[in-house]
C-alpha atoms as a PDB file:
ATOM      1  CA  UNK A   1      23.401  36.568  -0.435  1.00  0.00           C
ATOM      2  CA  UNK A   2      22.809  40.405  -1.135  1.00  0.00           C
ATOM      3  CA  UNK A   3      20.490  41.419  -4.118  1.00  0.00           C
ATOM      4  CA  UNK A   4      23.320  42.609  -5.881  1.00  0.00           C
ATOM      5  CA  UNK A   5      24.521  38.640  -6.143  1.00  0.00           C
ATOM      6  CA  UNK A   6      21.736  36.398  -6.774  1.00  0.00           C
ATOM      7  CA  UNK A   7      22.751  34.544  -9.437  1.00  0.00           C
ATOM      8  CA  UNK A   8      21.138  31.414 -10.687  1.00  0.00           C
ATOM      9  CA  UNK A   9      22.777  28.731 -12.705  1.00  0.00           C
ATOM     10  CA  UNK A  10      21.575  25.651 -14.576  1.00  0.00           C
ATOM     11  CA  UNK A  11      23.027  22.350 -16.095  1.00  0.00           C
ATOM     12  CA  UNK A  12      22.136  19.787 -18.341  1.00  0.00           C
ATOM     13  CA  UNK A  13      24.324  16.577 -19.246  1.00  0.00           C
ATOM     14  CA  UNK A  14      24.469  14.095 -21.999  1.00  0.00           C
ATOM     15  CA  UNK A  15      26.381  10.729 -22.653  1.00  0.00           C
ATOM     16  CA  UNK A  16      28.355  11.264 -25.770  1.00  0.00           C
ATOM     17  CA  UNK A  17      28.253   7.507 -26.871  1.00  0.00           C
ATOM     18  CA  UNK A  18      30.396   8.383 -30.306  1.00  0.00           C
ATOM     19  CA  UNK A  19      32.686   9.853 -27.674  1.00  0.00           C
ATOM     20  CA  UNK A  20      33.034   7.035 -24.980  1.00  0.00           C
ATOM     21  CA  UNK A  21      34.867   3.464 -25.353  1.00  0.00           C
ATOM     22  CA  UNK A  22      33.037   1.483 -22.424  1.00  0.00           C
ATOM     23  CA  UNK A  23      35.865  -1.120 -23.025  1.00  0.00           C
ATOM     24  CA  UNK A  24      38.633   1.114 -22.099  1.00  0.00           C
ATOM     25  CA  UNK A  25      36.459   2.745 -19.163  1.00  0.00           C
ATOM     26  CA  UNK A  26      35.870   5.656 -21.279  1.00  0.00           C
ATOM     27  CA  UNK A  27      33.037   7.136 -21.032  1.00  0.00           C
ATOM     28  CA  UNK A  28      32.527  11.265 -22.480  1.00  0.00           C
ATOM     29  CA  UNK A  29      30.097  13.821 -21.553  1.00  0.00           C
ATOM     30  CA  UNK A  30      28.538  16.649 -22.590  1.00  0.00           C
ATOM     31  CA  UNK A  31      27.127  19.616 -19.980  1.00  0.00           C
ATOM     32  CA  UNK A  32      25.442  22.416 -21.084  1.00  0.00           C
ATOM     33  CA  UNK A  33      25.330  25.442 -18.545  1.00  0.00           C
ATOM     34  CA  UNK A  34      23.295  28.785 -18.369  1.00  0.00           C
ATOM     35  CA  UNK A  35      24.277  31.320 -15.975  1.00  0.00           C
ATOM     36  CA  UNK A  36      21.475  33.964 -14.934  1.00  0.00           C
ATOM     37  CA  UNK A  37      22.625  37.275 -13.406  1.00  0.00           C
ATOM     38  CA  UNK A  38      19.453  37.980 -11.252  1.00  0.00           C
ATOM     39  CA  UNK A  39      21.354  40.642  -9.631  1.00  0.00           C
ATOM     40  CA  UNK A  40      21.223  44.550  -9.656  1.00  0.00           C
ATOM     41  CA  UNK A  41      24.892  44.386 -10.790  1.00  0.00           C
ATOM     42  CA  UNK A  42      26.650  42.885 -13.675  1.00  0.00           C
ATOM     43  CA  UNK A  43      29.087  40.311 -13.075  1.00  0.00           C
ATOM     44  CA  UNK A  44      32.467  39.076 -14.446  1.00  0.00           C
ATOM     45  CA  UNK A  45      33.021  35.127 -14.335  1.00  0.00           C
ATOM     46  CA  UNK A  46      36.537  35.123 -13.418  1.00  0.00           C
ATOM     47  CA  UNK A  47      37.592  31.618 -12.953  1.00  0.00           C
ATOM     48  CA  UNK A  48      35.823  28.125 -12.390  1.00  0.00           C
ATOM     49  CA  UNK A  49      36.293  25.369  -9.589  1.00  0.00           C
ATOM     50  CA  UNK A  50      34.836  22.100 -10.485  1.00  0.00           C
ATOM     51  CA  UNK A  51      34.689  18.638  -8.238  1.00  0.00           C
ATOM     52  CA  UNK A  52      34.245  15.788 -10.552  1.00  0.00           C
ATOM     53  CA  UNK A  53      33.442  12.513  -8.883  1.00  0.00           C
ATOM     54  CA  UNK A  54      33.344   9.604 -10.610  1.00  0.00           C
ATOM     55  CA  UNK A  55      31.110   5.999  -9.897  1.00  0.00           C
ATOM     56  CA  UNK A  56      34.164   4.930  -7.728  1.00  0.00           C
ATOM     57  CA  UNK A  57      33.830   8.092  -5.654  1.00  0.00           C
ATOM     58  CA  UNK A  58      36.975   9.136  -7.120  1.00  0.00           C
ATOM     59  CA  UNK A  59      37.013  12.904  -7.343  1.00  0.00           C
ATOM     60  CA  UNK A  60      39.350  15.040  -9.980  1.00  0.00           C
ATOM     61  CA  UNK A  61      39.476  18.582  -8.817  1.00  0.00           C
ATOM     62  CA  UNK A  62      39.482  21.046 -11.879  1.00  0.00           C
ATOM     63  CA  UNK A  63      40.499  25.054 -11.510  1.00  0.00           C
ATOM     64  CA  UNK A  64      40.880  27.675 -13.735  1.00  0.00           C
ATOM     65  CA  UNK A  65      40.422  30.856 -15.070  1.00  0.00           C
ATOM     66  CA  UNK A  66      36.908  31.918 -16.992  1.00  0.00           C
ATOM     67  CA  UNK A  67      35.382  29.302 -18.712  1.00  0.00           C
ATOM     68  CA  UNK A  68      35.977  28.285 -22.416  1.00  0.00           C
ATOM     69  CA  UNK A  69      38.440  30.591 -22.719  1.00  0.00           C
ATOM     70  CA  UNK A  70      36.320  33.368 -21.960  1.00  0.00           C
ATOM     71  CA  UNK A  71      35.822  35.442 -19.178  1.00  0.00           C
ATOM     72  CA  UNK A  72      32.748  36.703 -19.975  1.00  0.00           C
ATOM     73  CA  UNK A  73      30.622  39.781 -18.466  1.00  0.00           C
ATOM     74  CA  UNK A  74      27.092  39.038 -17.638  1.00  0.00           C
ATOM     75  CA  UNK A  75      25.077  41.988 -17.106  1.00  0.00           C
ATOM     76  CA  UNK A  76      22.196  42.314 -14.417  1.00  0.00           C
ATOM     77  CA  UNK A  77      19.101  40.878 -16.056  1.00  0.00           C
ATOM     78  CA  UNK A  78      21.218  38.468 -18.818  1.00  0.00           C
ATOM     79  CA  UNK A  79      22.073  35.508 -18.606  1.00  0.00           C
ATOM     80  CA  UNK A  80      25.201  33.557 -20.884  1.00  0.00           C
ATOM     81  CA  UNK A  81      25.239  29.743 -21.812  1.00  0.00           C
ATOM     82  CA  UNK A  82      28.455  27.695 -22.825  1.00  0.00           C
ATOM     83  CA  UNK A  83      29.015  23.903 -23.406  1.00  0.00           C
ATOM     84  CA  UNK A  84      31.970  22.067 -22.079  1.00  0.00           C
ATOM     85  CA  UNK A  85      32.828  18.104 -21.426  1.00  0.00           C
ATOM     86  CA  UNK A  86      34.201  15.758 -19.277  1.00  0.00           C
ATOM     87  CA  UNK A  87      35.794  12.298 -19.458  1.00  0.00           C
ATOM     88  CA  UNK A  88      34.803   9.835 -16.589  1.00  0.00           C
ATOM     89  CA  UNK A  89      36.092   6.270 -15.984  1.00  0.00           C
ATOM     90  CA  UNK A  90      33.046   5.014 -15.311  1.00  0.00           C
ATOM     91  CA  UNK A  91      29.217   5.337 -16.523  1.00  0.00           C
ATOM     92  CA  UNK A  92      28.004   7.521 -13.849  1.00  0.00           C
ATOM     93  CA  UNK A  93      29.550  10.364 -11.802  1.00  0.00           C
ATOM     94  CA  UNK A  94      28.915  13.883 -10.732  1.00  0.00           C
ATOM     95  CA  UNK A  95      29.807  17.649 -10.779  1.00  0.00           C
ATOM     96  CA  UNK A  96      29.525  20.554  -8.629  1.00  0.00           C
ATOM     97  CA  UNK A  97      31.489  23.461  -8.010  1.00  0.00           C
ATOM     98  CA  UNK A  98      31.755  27.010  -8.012  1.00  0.00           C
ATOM     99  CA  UNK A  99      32.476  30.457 -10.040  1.00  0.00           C
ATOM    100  CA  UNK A 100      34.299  32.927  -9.060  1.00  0.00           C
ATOM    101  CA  UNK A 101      33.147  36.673 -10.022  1.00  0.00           C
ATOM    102  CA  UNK A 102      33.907  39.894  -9.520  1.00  0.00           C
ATOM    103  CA  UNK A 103      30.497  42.564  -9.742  1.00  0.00           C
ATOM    104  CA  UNK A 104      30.791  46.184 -11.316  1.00  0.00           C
ATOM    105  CA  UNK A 105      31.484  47.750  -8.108  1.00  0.00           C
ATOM    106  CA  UNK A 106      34.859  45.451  -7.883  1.00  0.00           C
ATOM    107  CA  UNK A 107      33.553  42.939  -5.248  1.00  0.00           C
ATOM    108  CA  UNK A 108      34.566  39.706  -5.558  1.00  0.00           C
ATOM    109  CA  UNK A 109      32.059  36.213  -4.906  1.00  0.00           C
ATOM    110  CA  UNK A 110      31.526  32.930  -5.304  1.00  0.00           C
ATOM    111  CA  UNK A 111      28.414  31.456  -7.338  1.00  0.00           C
ATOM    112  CA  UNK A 112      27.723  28.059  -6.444  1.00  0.00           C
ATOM    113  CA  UNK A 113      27.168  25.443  -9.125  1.00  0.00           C
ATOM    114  CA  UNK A 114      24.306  23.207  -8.039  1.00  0.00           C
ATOM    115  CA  UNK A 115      25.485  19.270  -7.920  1.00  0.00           C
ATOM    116  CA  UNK A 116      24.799  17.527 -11.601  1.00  0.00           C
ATOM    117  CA  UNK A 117      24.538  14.024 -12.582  1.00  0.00           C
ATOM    118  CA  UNK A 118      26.432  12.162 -15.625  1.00  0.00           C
ATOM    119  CA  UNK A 119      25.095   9.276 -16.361  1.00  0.00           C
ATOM    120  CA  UNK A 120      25.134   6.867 -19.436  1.00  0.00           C
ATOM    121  CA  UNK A 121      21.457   6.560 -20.687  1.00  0.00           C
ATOM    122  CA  UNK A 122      19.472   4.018 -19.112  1.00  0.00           C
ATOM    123  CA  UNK A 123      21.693   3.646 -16.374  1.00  0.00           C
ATOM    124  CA  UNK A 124      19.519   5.137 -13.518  1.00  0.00           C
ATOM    125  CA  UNK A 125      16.068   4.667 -13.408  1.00  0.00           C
END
């Protein structure tokens, strides 16, 4: 990775119990994600890849562009933060994935989204 990519990106889940129906194998999270441009270029998030893999090791593959509807700028030095969900069938999965953005200068790269955990409270020690 060059200096003008380094960017860093964090995640934090939560079990949305008002959300989830355990006895329909519904079970709704939150994820919370803040994505730090530690580069010497800004960067455009262009699109998102997501692997979703549920308890069953089950995976739903998610793509599309930005993120929220947005496809937001994030200049070198800032960072920007969004909230999304995602419905599993079972009480614990996983995410990981990727962005795909394009720096001022037009270059095009992937930002890799560290592997997550989603997990109904109390589930995992």
């Amino acid at each position: 990775m060059s200096d003008d990519h380094d960017i860093h990106i964090e995640v934090r889940s939560e079990y949305l119990a008002q959300q989830s129906a355990p006895d329909h194998s519904r079970y709704a999270f939150a994820y919370h994600v803040r994505i730090e441009n530690r580069g010497k270029l800004g960067a455009t998030l262009l699109s998102r890849h997501w692997l979703i893999t549920d308890g069953n090791h089950e995976t739903q593959e998610v793509r599309g562009d930005g993120v929220i509807g947005e496809q937001p700028l994030i200049p070198a030095g800032q960072h920007y933060e969004y909230s999304s969900g995602a419905m599993l069938t079972t009480p614990v999965g996983s995410m990981t994935g990727s962005y795909q953005m394009r720096d001022e200068a037009g270059e095009k790269f992937d930002a890799r989204i560290p592997i997550f955990t989603l997990a109904q409270p109390r589930l995992l020690n």
